[in-house]
Structures are given as structure tokens and as C-alpha cells.
C-alpha atoms as a PDB file:
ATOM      1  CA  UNK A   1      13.004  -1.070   2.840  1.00  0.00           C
ATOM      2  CA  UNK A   2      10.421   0.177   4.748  1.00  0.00           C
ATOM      3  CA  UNK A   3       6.847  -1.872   3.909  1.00  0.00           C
ATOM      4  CA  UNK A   4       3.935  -1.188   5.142  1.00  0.00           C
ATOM      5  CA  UNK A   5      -0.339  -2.684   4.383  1.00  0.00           C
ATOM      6  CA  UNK A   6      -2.610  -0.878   6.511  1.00  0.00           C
ATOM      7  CA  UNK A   7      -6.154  -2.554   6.677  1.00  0.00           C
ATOM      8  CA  UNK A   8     -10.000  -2.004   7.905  1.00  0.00           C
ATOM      9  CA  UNK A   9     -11.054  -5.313   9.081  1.00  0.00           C
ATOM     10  CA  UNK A  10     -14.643  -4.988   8.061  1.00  0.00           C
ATOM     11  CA  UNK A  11     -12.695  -5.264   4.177  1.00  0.00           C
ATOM     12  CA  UNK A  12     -12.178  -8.512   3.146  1.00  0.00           C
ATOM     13  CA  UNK A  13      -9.350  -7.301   0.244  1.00  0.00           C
ATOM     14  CA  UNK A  14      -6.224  -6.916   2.762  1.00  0.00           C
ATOM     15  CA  UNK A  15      -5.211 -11.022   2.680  1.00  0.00           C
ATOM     16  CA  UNK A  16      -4.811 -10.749  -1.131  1.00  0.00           C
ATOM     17  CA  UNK A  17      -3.538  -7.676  -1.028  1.00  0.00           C
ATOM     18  CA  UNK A  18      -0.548  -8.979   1.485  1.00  0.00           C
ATOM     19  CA  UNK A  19       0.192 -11.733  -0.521  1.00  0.00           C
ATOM     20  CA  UNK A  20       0.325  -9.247  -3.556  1.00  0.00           C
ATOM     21  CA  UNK A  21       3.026  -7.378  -1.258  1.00  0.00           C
ATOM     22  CA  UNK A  22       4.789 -10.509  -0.533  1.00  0.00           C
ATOM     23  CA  UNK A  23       4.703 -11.672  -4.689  1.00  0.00           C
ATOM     24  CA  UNK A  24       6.312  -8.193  -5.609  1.00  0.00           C
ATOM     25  CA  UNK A  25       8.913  -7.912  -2.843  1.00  0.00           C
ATOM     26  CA  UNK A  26       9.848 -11.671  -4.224  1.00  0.00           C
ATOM     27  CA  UNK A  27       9.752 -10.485  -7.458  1.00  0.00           C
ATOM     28  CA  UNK A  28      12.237  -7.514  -7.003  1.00  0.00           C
ATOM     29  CA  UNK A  29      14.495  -9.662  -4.477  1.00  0.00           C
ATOM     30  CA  UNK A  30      14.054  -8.021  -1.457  1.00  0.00           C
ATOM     31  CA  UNK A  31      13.739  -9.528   1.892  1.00  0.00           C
ATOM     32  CA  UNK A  32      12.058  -7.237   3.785  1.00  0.00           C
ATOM     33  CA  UNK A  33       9.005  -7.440   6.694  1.00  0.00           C
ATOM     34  CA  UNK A  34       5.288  -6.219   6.005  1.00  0.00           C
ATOM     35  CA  UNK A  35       4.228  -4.238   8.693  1.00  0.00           C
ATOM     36  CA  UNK A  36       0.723  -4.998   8.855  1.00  0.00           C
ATOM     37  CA  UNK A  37      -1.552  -2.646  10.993  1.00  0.00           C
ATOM     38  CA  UNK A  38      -4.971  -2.892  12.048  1.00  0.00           C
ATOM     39  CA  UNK A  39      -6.729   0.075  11.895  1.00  0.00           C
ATOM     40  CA  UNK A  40      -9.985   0.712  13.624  1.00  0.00           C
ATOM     41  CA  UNK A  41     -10.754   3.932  15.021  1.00  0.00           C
ATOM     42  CA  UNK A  42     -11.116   7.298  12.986  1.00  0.00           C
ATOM     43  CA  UNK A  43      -8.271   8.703  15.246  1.00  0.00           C
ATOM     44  CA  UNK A  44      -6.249   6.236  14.210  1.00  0.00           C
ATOM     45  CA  UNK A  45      -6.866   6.519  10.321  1.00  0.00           C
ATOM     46  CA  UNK A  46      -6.106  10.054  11.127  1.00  0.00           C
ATOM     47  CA  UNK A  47      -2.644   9.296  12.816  1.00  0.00           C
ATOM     48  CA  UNK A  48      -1.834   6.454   9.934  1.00  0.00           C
ATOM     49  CA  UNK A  49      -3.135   9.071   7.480  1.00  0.00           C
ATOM     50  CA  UNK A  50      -5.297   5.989   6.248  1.00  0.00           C
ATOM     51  CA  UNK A  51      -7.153   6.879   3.123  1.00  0.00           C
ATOM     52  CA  UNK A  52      -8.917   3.050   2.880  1.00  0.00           C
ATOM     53  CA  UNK A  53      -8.455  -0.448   3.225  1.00  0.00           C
ATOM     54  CA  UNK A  54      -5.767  -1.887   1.737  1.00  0.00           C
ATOM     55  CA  UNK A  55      -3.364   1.158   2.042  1.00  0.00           C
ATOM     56  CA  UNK A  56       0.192  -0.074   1.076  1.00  0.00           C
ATOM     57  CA  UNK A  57       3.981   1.908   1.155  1.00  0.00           C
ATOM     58  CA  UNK A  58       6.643   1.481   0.286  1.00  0.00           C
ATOM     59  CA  UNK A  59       9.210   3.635   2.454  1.00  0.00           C
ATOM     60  CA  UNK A  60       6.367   6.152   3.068  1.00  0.00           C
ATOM     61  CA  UNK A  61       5.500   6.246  -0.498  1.00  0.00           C
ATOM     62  CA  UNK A  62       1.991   5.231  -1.275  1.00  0.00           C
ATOM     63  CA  UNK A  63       0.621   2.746  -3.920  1.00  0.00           C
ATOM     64  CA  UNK A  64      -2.118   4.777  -6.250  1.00  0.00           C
ATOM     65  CA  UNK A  65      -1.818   7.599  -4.006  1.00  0.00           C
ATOM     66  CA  UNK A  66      -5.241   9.542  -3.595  1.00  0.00           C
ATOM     67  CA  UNK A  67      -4.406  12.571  -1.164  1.00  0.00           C
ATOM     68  CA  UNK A  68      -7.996  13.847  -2.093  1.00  0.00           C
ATOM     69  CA  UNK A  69      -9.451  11.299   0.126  1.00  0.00           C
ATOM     70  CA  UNK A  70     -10.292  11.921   3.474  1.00  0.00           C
ATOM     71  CA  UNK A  71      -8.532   9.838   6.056  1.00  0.00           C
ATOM     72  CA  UNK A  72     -11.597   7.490   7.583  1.00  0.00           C
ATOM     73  CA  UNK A  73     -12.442   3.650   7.667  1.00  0.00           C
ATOM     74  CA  UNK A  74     -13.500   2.653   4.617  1.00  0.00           C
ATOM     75  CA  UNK A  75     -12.627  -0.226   1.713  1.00  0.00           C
ATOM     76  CA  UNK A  76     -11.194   1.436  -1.307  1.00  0.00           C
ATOM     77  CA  UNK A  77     -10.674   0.790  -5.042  1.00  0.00           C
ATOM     78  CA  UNK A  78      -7.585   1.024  -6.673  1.00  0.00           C
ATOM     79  CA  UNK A  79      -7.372   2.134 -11.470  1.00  0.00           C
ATOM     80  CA  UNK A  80      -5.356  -1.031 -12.943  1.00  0.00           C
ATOM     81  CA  UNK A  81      -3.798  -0.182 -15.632  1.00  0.00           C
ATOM     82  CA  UNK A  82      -6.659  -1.109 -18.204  1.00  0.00           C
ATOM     83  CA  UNK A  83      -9.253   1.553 -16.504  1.00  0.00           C
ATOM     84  CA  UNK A  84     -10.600  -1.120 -13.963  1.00  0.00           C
ATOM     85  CA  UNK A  85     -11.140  -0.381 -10.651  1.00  0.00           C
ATOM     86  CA  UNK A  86     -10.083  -3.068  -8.106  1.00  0.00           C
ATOM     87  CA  UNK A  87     -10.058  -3.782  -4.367  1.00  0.00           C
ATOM     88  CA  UNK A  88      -6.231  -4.536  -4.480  1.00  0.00           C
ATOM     89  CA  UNK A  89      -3.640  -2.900  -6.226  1.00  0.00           C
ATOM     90  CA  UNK A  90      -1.778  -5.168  -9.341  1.00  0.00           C
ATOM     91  CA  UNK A  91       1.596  -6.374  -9.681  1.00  0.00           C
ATOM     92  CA  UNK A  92       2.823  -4.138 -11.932  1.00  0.00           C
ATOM     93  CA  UNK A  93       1.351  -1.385  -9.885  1.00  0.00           C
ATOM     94  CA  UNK A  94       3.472  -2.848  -6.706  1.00  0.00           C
ATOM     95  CA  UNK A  95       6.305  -3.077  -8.650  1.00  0.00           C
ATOM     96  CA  UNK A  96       6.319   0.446  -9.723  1.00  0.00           C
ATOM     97  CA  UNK A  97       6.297   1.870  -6.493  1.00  0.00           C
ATOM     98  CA  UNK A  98       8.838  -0.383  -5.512  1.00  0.00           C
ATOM     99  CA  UNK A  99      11.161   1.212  -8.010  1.00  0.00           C
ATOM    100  CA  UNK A 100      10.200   4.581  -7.090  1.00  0.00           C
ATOM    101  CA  UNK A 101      11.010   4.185  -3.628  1.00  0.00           C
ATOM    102  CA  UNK A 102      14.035   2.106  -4.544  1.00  0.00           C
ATOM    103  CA  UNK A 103      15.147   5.593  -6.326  1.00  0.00           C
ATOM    104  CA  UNK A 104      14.443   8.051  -3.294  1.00  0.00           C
ATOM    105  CA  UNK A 105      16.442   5.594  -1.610  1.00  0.00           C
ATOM    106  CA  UNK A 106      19.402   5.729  -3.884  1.00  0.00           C
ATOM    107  CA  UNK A 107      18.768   9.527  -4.156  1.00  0.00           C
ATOM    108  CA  UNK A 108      18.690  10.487   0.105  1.00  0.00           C
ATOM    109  CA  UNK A 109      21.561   7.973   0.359  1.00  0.00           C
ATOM    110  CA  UNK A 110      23.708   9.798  -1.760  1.00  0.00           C
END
């Protein structure tokens, strides 16, 4: 699996947000690297198609997707699952995208 946290450094949520990662991939038993990548100009939140800091995927699919955003350096918020906005995604909220890439997976290896 593909895994990737893109960050702003001037946002201080992307260290919890990694270990977040880390905790879910654990959780779902798979061994795979976080690509972790700085990003710091607007041309390259443009190329990453970086709506905010933390952005995670999960084999190009995107946790709490918001394609309304515009791609720039920013912090962003992410809806828990109680209506609460927070800097880093939860657990379950990892965990679900996990599955849903898990199923393209299955579905483009077929």
C-alpha cells in the first residue's frame, strides 16, 4: 500500500497526525512506509495537489477529502465523527480509508 502525509511546516498537527498513520496501519496489519513530504512552495501544493496540512492517502485516496479547497499552504481541519472539527484526522476515520483503498485494491487487481 501506497501511504502518503503531506505537511506545511508552519502546522504543528503533522507529528500527531503521523503517529495516527502509524497506529492505524498497526491496527489493520500492514507494514507499509509513510511517505512523508514537506511541502513549501505554492507550486508545489499545486503539483502534490495539497489541499492543507496534514493531507494523508492512502493509495491516492484521500482522508476527508475536500476537492473544494484550493491547493495552497495552509493548516486544515478535519469533521470527526461527532461534528468536531480537528487538526488531525481520527482513527476510525484512518481506518476507513484504509478499507476503501484496501477495496480498489482488491477491485484493479482483479
Amino acid at each position: 500500500m501506497k501511504v502518503e502525509l503531506l505537511y506545511y511546516p508552519d502546522c504543528p498537527s503533522h507529528e500527531r497526525a503521523l503517529e495516527l498513520v502509524r497506529e492505524a496501519l498497526a491496527l489493520e496489519d500492514i507494514d507499509a512506509p509513510v511517505n512523508v513530504i514537506r511541502v513549501e512552495t505554492d507550486e508545489e501544493a499545486e503539483r502534490y495537489r495539497f489541499i492543507g496540512s496534514p493531507t494523508i492517502r492512502f493509495n491516492g485516496i484521500e482522508v476527508d477529502p475536500a476537492p473544494h479547497l484550493p491547493y495552497r499552504l495552509t493548516c486544515r481541519t478535519f469533521r470527526r465523527e461527532d461534528g468536531r472539527l480537528s487538526p488531525v484526522p481520527s482513527l476510525q476515520m484512518l481506518r476507513e480509508t484504509i478499507a476503501l483503498a484496501r477495496k480498489e485494491e482488491e477491485h484493479h487487481g482483479s
